[in-house]
N, C-alpha and C. Protein backbone atom coordinates (compact mmCIF):
# COMPACT_ATOMS: atom_id res chain seq x y z
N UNK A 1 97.74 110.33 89.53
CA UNK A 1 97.97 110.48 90.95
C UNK A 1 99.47 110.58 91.20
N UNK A 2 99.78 111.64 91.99
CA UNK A 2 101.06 111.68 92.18
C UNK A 2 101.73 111.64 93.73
N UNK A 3 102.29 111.49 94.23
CA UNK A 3 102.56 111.42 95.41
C UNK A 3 103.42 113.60 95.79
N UNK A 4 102.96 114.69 95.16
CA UNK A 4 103.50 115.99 95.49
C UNK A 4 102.64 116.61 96.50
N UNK A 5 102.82 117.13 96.89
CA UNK A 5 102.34 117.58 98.23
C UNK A 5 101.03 119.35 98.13
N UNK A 6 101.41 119.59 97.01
CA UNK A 6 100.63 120.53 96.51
C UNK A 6 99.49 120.15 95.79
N UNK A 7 99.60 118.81 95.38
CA UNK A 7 98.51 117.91 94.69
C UNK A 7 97.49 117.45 95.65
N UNK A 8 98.19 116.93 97.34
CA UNK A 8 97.56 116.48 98.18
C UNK A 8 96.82 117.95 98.73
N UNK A 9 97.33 119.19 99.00
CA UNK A 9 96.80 120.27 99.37
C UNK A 9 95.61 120.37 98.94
N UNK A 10 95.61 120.62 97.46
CA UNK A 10 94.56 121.03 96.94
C UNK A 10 93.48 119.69 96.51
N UNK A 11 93.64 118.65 96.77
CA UNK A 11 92.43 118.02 97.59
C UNK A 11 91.63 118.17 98.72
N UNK A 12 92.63 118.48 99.79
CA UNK A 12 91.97 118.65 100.61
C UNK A 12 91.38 120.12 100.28
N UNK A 13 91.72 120.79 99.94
CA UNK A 13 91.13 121.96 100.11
C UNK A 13 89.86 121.97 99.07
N UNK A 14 89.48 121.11 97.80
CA UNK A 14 88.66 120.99 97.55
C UNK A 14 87.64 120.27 97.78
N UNK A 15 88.23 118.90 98.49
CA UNK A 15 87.13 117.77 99.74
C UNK A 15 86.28 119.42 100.66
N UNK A 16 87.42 120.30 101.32
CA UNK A 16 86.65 120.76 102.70
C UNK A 16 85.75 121.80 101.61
N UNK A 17 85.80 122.71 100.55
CA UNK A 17 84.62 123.30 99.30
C UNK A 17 83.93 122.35 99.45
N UNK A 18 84.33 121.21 99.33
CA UNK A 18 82.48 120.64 99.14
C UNK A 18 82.07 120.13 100.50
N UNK A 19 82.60 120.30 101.37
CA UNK A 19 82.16 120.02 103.13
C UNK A 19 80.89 121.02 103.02
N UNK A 20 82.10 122.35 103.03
CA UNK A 20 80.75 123.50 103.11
C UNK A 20 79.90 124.09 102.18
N UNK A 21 79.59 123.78 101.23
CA UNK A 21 78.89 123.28 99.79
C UNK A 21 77.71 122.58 99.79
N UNK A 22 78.15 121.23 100.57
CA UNK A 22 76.89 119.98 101.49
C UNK A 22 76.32 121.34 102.52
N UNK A 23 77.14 121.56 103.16
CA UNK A 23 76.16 122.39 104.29
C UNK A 23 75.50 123.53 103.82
N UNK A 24 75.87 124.40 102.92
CA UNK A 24 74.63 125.39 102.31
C UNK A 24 73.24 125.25 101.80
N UNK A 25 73.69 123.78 100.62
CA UNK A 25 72.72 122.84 100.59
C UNK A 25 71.80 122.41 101.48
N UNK A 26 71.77 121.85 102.71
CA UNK A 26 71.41 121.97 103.51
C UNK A 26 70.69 122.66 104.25
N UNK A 27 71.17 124.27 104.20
CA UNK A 27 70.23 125.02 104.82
C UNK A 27 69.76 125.58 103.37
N UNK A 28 69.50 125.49 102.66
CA UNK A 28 68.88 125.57 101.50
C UNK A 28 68.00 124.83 101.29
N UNK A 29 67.95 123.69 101.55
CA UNK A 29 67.01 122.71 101.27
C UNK A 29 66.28 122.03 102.28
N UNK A 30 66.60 121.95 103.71
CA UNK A 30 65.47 121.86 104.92
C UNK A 30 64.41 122.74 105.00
N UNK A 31 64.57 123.98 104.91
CA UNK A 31 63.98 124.79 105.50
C UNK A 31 62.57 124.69 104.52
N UNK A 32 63.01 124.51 103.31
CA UNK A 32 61.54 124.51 102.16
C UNK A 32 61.50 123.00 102.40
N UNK A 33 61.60 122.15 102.45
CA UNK A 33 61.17 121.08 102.55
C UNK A 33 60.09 120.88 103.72
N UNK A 34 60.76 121.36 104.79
CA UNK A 34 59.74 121.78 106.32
C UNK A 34 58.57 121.97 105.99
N UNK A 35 58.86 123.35 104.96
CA UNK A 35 57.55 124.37 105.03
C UNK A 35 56.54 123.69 103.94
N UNK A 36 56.87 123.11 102.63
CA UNK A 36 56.35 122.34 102.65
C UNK A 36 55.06 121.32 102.95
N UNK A 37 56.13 120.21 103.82
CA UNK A 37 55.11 119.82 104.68
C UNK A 37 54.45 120.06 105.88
N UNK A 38 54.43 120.94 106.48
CA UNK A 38 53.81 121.92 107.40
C UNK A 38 52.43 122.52 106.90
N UNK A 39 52.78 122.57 105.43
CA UNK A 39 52.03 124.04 104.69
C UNK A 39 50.91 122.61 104.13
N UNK A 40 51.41 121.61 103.57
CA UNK A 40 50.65 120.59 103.10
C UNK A 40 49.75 119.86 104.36
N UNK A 41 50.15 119.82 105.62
CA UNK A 41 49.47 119.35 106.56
C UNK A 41 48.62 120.13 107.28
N UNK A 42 48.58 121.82 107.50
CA UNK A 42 47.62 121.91 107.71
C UNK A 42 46.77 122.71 106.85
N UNK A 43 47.10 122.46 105.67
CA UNK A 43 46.10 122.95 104.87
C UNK A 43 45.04 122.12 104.56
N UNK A 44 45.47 120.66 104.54
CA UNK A 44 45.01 119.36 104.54
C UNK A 44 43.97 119.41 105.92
N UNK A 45 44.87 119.10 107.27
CA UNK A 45 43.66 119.41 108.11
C UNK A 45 42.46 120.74 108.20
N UNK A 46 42.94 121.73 107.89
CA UNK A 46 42.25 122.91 108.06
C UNK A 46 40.86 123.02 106.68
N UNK A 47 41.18 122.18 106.13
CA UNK A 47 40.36 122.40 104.62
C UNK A 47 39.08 121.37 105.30
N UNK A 48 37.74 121.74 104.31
CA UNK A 48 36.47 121.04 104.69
C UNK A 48 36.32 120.12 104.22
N UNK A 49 36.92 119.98 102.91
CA UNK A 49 37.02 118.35 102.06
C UNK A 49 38.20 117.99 102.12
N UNK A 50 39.27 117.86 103.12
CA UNK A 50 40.61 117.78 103.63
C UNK A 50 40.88 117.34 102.03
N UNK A 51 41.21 118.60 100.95
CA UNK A 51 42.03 118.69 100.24
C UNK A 51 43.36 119.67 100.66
N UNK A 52 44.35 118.94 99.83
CA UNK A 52 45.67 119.58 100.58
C UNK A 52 45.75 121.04 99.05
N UNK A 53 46.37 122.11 99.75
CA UNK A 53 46.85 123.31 99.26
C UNK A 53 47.80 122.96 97.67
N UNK A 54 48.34 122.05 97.67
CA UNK A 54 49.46 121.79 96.93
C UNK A 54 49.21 120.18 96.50
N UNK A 55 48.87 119.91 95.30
CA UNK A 55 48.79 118.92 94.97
C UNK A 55 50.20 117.82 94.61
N UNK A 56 50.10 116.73 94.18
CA UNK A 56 51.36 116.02 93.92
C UNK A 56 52.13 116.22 92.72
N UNK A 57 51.91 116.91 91.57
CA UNK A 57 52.42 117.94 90.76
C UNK A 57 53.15 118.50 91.15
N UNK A 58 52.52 119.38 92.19
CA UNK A 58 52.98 120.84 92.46
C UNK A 58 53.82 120.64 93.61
N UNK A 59 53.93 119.49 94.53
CA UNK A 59 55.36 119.48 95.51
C UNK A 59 56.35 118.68 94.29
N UNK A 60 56.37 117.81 93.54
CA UNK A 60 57.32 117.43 92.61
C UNK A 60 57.81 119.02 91.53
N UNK A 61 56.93 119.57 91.25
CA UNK A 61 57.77 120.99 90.85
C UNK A 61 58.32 122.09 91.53
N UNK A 62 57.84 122.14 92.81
CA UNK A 62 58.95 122.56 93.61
C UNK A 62 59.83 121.52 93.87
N UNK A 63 60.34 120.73 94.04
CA UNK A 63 61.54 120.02 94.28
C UNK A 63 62.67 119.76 92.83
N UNK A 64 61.83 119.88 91.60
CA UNK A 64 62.18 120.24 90.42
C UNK A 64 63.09 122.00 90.20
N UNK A 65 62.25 122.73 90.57
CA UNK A 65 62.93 123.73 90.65
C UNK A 65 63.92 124.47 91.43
N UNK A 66 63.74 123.99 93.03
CA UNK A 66 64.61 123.74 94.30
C UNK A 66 65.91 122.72 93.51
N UNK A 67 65.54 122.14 93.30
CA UNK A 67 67.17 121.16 93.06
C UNK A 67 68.23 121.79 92.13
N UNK A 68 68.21 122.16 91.13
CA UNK A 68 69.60 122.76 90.39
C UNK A 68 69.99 123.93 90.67
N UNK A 69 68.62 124.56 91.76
CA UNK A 69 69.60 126.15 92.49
C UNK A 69 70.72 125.48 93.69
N UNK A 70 70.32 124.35 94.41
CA UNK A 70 71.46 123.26 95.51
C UNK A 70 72.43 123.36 94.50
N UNK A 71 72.23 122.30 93.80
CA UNK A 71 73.06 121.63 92.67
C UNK A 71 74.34 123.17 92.46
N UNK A 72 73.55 124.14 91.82
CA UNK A 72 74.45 125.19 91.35
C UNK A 72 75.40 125.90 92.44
N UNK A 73 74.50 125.52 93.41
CA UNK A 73 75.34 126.32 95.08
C UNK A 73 76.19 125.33 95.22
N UNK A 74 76.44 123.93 94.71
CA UNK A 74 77.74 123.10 95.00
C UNK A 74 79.11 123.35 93.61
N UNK A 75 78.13 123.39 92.41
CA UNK A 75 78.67 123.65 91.56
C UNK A 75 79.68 125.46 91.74
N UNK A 76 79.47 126.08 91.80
CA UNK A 76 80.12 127.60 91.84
C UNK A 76 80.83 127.96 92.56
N UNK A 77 81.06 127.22 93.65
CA UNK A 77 82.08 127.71 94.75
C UNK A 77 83.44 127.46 94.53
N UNK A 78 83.91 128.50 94.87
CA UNK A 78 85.45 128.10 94.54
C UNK A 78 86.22 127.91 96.35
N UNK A 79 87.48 126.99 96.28
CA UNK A 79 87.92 126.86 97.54
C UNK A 79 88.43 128.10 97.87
N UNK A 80 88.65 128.71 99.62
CA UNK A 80 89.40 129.75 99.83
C UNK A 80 90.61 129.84 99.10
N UNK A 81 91.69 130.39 99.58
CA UNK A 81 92.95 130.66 99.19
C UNK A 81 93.31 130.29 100.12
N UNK A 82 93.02 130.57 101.76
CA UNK A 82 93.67 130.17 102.95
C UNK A 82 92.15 129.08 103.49
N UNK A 83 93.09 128.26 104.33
CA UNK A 83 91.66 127.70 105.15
C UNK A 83 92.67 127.40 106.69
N UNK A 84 91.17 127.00 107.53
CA UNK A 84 91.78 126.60 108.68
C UNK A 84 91.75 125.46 109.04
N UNK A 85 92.23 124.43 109.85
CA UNK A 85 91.99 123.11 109.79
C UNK A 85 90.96 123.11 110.15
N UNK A 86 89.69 121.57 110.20
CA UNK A 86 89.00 121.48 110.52
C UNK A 86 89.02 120.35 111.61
N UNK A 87 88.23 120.65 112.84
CA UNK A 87 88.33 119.41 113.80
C UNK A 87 87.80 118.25 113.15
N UNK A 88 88.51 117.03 113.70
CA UNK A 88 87.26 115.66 113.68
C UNK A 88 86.39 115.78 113.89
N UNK A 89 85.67 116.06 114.95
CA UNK A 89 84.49 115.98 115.63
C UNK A 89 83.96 116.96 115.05
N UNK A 90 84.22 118.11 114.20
CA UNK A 90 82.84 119.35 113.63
C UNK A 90 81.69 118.71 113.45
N UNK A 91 80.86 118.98 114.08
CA UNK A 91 79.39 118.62 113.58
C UNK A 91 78.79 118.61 112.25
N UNK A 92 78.09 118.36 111.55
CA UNK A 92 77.23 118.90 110.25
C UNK A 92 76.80 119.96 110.23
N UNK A 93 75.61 119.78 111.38
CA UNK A 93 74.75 120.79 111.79
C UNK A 93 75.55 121.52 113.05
N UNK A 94 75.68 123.20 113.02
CA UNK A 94 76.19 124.07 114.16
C UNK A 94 75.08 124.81 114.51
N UNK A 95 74.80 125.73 115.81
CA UNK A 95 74.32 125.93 116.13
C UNK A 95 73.47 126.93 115.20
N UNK A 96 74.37 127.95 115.07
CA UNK A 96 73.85 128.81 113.75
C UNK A 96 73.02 128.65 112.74
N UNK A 97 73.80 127.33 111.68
CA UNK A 97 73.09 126.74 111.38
C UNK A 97 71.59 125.85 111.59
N UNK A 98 71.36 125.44 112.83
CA UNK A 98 69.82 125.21 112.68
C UNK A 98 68.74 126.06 113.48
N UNK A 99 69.98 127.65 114.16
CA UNK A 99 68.55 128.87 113.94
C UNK A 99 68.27 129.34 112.76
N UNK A 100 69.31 129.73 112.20
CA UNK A 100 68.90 129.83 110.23
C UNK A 100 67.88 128.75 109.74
N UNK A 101 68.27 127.60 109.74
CA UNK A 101 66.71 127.01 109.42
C UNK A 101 65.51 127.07 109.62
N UNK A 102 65.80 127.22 110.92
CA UNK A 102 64.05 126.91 112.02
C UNK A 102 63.85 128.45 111.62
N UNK A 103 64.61 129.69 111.79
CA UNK A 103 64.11 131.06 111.30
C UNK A 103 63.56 131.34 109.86
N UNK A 104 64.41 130.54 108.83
CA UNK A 104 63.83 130.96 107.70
C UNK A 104 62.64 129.84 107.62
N UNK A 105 62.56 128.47 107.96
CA UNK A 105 61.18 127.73 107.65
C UNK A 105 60.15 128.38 108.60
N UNK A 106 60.37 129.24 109.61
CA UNK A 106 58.78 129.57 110.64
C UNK A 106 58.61 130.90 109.37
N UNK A 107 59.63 131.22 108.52
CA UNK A 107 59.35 132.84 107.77
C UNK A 107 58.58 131.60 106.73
N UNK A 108 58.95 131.11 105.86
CA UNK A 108 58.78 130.38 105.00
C UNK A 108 56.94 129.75 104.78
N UNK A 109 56.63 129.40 105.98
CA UNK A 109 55.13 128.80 106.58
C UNK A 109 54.54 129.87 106.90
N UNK A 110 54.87 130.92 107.23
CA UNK A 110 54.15 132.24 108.16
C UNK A 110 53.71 132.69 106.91
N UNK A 111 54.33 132.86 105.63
CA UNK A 111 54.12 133.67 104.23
C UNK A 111 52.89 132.60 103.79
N UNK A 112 53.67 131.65 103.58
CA UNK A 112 52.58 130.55 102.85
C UNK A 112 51.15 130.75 103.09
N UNK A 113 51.31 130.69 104.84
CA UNK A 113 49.32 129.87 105.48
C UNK A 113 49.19 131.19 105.79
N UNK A 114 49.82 132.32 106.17
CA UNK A 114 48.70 133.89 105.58
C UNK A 114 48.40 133.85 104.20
N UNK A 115 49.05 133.87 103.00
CA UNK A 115 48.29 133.91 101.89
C UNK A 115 47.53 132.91 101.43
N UNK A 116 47.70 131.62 102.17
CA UNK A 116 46.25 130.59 101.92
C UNK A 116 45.11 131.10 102.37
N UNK A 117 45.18 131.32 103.51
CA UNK A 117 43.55 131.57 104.37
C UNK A 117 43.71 133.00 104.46
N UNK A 118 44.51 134.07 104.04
CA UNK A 118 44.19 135.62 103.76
C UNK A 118 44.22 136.36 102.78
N UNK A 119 44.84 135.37 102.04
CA UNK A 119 45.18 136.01 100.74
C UNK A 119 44.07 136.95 99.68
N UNK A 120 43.16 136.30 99.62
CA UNK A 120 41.91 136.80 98.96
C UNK A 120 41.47 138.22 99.55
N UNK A 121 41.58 138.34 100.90
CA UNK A 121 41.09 139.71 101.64
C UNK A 121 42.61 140.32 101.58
N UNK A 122 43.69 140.02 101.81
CA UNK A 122 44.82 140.84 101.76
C UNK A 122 45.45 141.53 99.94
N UNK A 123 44.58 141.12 99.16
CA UNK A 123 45.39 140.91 97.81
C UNK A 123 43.61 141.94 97.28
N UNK A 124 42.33 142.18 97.95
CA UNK A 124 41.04 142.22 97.81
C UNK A 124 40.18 141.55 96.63
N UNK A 125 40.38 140.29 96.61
CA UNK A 125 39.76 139.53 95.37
C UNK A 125 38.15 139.14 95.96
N UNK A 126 37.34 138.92 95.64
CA UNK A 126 36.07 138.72 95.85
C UNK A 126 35.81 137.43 95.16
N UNK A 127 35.84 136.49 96.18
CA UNK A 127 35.79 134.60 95.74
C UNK A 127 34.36 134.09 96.22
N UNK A 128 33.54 135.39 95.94
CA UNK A 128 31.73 135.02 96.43
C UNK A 128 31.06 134.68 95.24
N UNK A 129 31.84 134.98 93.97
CA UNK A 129 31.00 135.08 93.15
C UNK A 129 30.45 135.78 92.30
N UNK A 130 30.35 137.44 92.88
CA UNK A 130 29.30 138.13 92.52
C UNK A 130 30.58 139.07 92.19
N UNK A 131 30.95 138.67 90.91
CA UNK A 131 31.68 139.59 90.04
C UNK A 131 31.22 140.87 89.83
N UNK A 132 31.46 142.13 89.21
CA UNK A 132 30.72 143.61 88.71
C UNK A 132 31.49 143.64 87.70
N UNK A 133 31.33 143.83 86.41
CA UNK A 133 31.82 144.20 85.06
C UNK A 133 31.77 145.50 84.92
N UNK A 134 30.85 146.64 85.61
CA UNK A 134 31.02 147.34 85.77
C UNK A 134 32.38 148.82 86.86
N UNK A 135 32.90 147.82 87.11
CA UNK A 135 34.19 148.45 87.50
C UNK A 135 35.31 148.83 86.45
N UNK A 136 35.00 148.04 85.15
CA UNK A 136 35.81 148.23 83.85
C UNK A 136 35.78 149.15 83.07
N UNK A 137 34.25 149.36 83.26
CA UNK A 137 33.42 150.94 82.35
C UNK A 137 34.03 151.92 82.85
């Protein structure tokens, strides 16, 4: 630690990289978390033996695979060259920031619960049963 003033610069300038680093994260990681549980709740209610869409496996491997793409979005950034000060008072969350969320988690759930309950007729799979082997001939 030195008391030079170019030493203190480039702290700060790497404290405020990881300000906005936390916040990419952020909108990186609400928006699937949302959808998520949105996607787990009403698949849960909507189902006849209220089994949920996504078992407890399968939200621990998405959060498995979600985490070191965050992780890498804090890891890779490099600080500007110039910055501007930042107020005290900046919020976390800006406005921008939580229509980007709420826009990509309503995209995020809209994909999901159409291909739960459409998927089979949108993709034309036949889940009746009555396979034909004869479509192969």
């Amino acid at each position: 630690m030195d008391d030079n003033f170019t030493s203190i610069s480039k702290v700060i300038t790497w404290s405020r990289c990881f300000n906005d680093a936390v916040r990419k994260l952020l909108q990186f990681q609400i928006p699937t978390i949302v959808a998520v549980v949105v996607t787990t709740v009403v698949s849960t209610v909507a189902s006849i033996n209220a089994s949920s869409v996504l078992s407890g496996v399968q939200l621990l491997w998405i959060h498995l695979i979600m985490d070191p793409f965050a992780a890498l979005a804090l890891l890779t950034d490099r600080p500007p060259e110039t910055f501007h000060p930042y107020k005290k008072t900046r919020p976390l969350f800006t406005t921008d920031m939580y229509n980007q969320i709420l826009i990509q988690s309503i995209y995020q759930i809209a994909f999901t619960l159409i291909f739960h309950f459409l998927g089979s007729r949108i993709l034309g799979h036949d889940l009746s049963g009555n396979t034909q082997d004869n479509d192969l001939m």
